[in-house]
PDB file of N, CA and C in Angstrom:
ATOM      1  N   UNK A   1     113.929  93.172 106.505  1.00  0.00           N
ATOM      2  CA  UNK A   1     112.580  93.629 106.252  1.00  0.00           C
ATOM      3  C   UNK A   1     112.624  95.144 106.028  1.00  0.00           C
ATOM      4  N   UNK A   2     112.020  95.028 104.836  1.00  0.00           N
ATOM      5  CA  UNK A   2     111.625  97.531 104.665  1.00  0.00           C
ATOM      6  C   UNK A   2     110.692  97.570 105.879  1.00  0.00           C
ATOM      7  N   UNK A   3     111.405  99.024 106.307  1.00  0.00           N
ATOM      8  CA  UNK A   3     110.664  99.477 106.751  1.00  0.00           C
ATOM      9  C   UNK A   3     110.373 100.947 106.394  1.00  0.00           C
ATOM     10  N   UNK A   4     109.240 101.551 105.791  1.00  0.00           N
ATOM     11  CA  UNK A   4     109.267 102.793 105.381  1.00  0.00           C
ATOM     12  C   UNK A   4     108.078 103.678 106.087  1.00  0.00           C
ATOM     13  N   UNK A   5     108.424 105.111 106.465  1.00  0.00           N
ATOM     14  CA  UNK A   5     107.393 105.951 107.135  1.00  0.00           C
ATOM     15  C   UNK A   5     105.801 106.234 106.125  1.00  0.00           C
ATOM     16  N   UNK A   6     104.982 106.262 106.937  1.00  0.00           N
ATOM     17  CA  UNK A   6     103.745 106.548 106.615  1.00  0.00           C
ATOM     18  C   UNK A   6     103.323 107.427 104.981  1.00  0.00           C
ATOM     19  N   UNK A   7     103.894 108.629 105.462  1.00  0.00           N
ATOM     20  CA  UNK A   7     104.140 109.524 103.781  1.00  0.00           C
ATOM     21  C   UNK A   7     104.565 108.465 102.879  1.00  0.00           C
ATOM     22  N   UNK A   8     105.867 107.558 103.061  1.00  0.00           N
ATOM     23  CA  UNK A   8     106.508 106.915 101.875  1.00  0.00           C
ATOM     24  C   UNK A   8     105.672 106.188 101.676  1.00  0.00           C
ATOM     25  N   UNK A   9     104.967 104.916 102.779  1.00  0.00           N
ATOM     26  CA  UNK A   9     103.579 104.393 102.433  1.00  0.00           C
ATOM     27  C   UNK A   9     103.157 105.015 101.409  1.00  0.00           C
ATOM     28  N   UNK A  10     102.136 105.785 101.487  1.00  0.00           N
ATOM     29  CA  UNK A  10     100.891 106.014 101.045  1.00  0.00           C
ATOM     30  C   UNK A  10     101.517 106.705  99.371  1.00  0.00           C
ATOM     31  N   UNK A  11     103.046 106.939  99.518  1.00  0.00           N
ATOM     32  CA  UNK A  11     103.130 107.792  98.182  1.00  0.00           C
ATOM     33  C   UNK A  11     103.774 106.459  97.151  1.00  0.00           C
ATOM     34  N   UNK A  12     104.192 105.388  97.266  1.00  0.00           N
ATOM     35  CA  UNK A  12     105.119 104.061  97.212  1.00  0.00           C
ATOM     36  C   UNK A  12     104.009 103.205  97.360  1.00  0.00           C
ATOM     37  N   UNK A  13     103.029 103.052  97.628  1.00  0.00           N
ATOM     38  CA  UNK A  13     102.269 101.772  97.747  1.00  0.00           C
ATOM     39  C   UNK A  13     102.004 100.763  97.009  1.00  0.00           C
ATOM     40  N   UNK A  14     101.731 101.447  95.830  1.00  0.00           N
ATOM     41  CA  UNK A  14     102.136 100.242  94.175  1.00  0.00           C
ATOM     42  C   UNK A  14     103.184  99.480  93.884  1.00  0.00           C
ATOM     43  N   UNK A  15     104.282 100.673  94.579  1.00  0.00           N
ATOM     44  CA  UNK A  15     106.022  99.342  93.981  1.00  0.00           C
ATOM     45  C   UNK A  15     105.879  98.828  95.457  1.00  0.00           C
ATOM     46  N   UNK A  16     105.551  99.221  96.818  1.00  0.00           N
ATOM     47  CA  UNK A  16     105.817  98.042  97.678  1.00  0.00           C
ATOM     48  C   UNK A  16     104.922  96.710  97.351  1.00  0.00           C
ATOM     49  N   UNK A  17     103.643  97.551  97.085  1.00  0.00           N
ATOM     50  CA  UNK A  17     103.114  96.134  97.069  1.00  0.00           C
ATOM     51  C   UNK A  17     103.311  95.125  96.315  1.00  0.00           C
ATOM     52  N   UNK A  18     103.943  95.882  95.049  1.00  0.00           N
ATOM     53  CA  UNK A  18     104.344  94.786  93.927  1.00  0.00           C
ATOM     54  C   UNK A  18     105.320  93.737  94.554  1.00  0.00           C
ATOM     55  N   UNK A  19     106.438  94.568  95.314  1.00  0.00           N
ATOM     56  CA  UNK A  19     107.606  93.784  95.685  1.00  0.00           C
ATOM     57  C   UNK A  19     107.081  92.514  96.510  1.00  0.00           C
ATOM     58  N   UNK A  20     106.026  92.765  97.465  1.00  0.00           N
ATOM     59  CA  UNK A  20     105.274  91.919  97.902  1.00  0.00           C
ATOM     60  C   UNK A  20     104.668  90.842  97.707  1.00  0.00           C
ATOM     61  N   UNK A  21     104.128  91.407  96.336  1.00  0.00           N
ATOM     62  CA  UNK A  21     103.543  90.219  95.305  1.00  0.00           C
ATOM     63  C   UNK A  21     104.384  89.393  94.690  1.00  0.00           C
ATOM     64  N   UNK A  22     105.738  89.957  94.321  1.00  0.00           N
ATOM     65  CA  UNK A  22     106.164  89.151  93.110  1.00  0.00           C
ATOM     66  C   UNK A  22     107.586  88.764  94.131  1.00  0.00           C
ATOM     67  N   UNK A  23     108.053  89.049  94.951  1.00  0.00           N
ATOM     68  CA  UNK A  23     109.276  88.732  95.969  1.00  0.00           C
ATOM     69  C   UNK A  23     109.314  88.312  97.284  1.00  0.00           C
ATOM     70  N   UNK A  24     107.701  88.256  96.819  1.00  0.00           N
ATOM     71  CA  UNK A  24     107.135  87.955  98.674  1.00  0.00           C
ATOM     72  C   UNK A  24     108.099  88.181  99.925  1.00  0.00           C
ATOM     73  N   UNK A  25     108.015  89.341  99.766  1.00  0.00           N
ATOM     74  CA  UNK A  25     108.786  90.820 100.962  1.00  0.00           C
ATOM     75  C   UNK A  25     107.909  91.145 101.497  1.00  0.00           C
ATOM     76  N   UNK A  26     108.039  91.489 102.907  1.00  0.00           N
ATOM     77  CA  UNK A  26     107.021  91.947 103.591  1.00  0.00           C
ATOM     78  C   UNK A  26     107.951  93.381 104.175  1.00  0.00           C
ATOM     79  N   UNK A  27     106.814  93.924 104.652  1.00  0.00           N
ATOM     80  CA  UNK A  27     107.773  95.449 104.808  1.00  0.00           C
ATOM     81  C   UNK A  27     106.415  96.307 106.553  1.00  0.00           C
ATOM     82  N   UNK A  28     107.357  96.748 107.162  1.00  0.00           N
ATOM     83  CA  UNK A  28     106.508  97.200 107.814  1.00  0.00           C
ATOM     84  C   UNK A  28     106.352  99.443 107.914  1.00  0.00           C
ATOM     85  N   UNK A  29     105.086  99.742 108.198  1.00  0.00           N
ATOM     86  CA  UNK A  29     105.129 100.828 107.754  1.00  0.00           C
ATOM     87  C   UNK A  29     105.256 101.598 109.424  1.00  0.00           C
ATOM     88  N   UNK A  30     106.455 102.485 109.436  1.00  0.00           N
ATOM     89  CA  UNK A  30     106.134 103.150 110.832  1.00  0.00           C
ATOM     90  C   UNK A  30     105.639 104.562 110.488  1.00  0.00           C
ATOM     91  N   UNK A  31     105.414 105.133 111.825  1.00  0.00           N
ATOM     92  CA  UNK A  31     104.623 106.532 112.221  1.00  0.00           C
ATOM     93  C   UNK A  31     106.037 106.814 113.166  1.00  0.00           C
ATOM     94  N   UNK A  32     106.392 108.127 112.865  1.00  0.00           N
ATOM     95  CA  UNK A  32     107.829 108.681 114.122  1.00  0.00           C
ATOM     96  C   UNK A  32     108.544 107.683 114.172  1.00  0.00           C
ATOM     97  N   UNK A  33     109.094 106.907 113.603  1.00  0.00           N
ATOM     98  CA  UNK A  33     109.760 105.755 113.724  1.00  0.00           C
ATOM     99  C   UNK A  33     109.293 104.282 114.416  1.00  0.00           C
ATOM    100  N   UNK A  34     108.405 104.144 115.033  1.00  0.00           N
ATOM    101  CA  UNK A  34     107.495 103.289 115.659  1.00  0.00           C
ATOM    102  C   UNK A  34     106.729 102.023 114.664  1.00  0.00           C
ATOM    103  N   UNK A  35     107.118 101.494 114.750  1.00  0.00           N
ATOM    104  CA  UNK A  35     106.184 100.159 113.788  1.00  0.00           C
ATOM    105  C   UNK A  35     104.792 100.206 113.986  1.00  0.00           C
ATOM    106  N   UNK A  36     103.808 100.113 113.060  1.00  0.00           N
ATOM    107  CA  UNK A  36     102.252 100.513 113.788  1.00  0.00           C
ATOM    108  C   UNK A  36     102.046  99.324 112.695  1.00  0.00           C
ATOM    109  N   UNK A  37     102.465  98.920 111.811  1.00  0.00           N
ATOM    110  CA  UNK A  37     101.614  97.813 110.638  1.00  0.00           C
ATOM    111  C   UNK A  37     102.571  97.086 109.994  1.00  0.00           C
ATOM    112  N   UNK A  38     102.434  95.575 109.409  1.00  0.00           N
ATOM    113  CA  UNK A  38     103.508  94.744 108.787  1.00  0.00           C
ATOM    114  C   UNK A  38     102.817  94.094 107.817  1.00  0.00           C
ATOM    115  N   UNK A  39     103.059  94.679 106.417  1.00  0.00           N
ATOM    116  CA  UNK A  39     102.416  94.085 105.180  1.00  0.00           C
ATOM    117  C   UNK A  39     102.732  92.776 104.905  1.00  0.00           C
ATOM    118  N   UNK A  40     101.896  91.645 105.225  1.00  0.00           N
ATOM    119  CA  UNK A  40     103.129  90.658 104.645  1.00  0.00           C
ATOM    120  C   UNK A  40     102.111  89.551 103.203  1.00  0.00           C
ATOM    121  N   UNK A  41     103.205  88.687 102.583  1.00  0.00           N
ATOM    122  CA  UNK A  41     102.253  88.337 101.432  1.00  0.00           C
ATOM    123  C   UNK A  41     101.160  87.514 101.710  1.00  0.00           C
ATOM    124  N   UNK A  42     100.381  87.853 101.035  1.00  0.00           N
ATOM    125  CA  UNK A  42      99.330  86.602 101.528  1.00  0.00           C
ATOM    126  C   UNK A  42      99.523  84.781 101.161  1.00  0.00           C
ATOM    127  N   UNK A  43      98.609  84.475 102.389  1.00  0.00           N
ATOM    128  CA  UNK A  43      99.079  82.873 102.374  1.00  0.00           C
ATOM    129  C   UNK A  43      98.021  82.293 101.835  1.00  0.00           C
ATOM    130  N   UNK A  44      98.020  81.490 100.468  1.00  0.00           N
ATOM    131  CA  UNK A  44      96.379  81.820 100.083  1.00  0.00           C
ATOM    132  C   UNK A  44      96.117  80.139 100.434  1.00  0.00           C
ATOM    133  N   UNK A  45      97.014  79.665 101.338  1.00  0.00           N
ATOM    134  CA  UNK A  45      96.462  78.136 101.926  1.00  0.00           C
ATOM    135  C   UNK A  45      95.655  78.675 103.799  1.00  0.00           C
ATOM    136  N   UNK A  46      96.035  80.279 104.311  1.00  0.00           N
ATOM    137  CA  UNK A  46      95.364  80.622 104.886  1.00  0.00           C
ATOM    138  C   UNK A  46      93.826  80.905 104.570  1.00  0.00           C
ATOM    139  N   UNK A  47      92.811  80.442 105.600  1.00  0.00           N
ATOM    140  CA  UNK A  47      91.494  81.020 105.394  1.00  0.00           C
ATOM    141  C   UNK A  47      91.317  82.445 105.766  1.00  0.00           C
ATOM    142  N   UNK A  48      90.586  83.027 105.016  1.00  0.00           N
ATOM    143  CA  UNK A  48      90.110  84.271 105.046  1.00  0.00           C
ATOM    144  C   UNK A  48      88.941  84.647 106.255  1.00  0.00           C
ATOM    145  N   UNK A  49      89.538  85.652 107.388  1.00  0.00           N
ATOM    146  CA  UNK A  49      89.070  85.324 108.213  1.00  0.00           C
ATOM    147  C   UNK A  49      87.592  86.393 108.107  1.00  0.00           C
ATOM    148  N   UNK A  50      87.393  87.236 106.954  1.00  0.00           N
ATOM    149  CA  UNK A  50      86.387  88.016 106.639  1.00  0.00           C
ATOM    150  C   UNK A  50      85.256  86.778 106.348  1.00  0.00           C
ATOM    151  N   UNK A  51      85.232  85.949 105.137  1.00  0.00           N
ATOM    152  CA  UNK A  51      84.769  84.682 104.503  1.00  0.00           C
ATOM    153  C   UNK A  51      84.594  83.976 105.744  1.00  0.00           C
ATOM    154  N   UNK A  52      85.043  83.885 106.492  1.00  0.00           N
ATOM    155  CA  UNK A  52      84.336  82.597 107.712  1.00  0.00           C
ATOM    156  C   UNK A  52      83.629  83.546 108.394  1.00  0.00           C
ATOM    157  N   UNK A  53      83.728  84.440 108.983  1.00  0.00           N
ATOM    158  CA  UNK A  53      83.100  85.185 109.748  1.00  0.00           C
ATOM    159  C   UNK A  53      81.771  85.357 108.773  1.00  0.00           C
ATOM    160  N   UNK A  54      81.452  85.528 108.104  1.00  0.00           N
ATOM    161  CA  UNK A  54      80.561  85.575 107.231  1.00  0.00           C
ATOM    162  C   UNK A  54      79.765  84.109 107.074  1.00  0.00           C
ATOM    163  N   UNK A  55      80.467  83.170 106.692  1.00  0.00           N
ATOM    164  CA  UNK A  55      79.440  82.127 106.684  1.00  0.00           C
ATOM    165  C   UNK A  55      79.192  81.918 108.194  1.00  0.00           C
ATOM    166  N   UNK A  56      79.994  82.099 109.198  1.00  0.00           N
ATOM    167  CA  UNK A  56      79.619  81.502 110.952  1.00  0.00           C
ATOM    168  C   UNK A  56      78.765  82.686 111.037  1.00  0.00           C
ATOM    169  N   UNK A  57      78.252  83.665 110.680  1.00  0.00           N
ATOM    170  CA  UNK A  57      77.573  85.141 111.044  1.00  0.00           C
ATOM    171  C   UNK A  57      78.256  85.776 112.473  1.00  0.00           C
ATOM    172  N   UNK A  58      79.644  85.884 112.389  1.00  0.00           N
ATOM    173  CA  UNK A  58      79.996  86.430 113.321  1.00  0.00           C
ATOM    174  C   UNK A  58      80.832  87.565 112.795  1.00  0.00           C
ATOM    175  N   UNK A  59      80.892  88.572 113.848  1.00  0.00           N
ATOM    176  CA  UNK A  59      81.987  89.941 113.230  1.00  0.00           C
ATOM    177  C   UNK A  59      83.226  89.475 113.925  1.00  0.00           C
ATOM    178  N   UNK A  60      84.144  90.087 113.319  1.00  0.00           N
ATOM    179  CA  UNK A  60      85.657  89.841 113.201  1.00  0.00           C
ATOM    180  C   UNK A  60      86.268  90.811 113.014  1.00  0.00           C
ATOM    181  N   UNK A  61      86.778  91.908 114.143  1.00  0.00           N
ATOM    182  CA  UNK A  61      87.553  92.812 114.412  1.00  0.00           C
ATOM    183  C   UNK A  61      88.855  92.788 113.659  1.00  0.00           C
ATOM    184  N   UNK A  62      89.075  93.740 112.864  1.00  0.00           N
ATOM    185  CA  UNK A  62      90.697  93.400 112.303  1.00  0.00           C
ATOM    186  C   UNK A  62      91.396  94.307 113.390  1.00  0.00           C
ATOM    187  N   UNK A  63      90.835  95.517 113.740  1.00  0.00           N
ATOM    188  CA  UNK A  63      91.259  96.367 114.789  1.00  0.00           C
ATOM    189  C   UNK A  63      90.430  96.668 116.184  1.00  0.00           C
ATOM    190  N   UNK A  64      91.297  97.097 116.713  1.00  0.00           N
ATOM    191  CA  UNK A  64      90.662  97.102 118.257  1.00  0.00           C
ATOM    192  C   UNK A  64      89.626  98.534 118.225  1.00  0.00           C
ATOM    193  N   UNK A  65      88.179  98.151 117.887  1.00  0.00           N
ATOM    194  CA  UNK A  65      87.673  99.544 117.459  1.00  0.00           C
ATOM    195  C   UNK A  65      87.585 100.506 119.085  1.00  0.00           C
ATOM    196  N   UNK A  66      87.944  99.976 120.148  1.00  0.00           N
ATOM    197  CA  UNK A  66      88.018 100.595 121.830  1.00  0.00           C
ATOM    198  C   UNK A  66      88.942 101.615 121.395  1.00  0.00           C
ATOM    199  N   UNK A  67      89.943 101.393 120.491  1.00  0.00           N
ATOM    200  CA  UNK A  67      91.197 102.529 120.621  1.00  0.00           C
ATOM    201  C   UNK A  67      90.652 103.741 119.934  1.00  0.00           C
ATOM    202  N   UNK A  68      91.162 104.695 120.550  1.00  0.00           N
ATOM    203  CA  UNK A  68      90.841 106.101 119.971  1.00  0.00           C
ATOM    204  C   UNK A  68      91.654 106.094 119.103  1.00  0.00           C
ATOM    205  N   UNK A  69      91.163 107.413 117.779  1.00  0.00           N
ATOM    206  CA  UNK A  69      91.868 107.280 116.271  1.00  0.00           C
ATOM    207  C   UNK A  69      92.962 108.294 116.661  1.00  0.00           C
ATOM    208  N   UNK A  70      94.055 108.239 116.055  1.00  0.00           N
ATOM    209  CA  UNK A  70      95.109 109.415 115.954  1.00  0.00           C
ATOM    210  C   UNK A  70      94.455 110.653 115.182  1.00  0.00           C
ATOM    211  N   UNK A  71      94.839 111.936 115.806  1.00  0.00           N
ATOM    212  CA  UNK A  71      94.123 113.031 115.265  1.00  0.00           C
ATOM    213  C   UNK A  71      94.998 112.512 113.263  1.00  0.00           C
ATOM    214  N   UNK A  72      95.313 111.941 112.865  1.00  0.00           N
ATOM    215  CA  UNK A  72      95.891 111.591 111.479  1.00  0.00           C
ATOM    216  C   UNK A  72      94.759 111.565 110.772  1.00  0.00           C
ATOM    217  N   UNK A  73      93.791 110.147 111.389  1.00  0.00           N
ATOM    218  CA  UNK A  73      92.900 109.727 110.763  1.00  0.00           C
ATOM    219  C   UNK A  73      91.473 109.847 111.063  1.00  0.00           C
ATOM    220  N   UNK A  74      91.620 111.479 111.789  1.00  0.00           N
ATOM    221  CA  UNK A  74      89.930 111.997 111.663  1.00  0.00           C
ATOM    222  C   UNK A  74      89.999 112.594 110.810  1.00  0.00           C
ATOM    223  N   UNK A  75      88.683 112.681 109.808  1.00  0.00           N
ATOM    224  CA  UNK A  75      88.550 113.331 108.242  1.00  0.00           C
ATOM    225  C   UNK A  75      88.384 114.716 108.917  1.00  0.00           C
ATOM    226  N   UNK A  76      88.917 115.118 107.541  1.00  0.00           N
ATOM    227  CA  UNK A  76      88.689 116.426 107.657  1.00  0.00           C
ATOM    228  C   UNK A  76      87.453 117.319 106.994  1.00  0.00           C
ATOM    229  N   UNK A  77      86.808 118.082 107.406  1.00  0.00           N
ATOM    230  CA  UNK A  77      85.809 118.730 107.337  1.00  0.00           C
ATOM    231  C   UNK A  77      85.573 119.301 105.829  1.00  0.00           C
ATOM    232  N   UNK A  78      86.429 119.252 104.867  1.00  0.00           N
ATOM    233  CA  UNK A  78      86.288 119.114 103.411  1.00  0.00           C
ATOM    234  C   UNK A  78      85.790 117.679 103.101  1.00  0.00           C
ATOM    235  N   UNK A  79      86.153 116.391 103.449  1.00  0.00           N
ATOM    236  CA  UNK A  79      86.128 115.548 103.295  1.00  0.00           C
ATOM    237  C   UNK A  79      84.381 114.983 103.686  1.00  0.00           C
ATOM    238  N   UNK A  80      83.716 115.265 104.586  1.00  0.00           N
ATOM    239  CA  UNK A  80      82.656 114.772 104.742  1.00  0.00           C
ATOM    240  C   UNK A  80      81.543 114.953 104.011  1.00  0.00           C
ATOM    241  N   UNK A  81      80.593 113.788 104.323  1.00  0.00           N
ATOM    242  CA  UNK A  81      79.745 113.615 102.915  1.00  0.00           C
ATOM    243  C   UNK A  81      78.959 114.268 103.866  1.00  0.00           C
ATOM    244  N   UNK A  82      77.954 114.916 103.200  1.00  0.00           N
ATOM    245  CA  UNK A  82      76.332 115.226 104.312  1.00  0.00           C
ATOM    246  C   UNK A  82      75.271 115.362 103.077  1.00  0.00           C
TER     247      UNK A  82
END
């Protein structure tokens, strides 16, 4: 399995994901070396758990919103709309 750091993420995201799509590779992305996420291909005989939650009218956490954000992913003060 790839595993590539966050920067390579976000700068690589088109050819991983391709590889994903078309080699069904899954790859996981770390932070400091640490695994934090694992892309893998989609199973399209899996249900979509956005689509059920939606017809049952229930919300469906993909993340644990209790956890505090890494100072990474607070915007930055250029960034905000007002």
């Amino acid at each position: 399995m790839i595993r590539v750091n966050t920067h390579e993420a976000k700068t690589k995201l088109s050819k991983l994901l391709a590889r994903v799509e078309h080699k069904r590779e899954a790859f996981v992305i770390c932070r400091n070396g640490v695994p934090i996420a694992e892309v893998l291909p989609w199973n399209k005989s899996k249900k979509d758990p956005l689509a059920q939650s939606a017809k049952l009218k229930k919300v469906v956490f993909l993340e644990d919103p209790s956890l505090p954000l890494e100072e990474e992913d607070w915007p930055n003060d250029k960034k905000l709309i007002t």
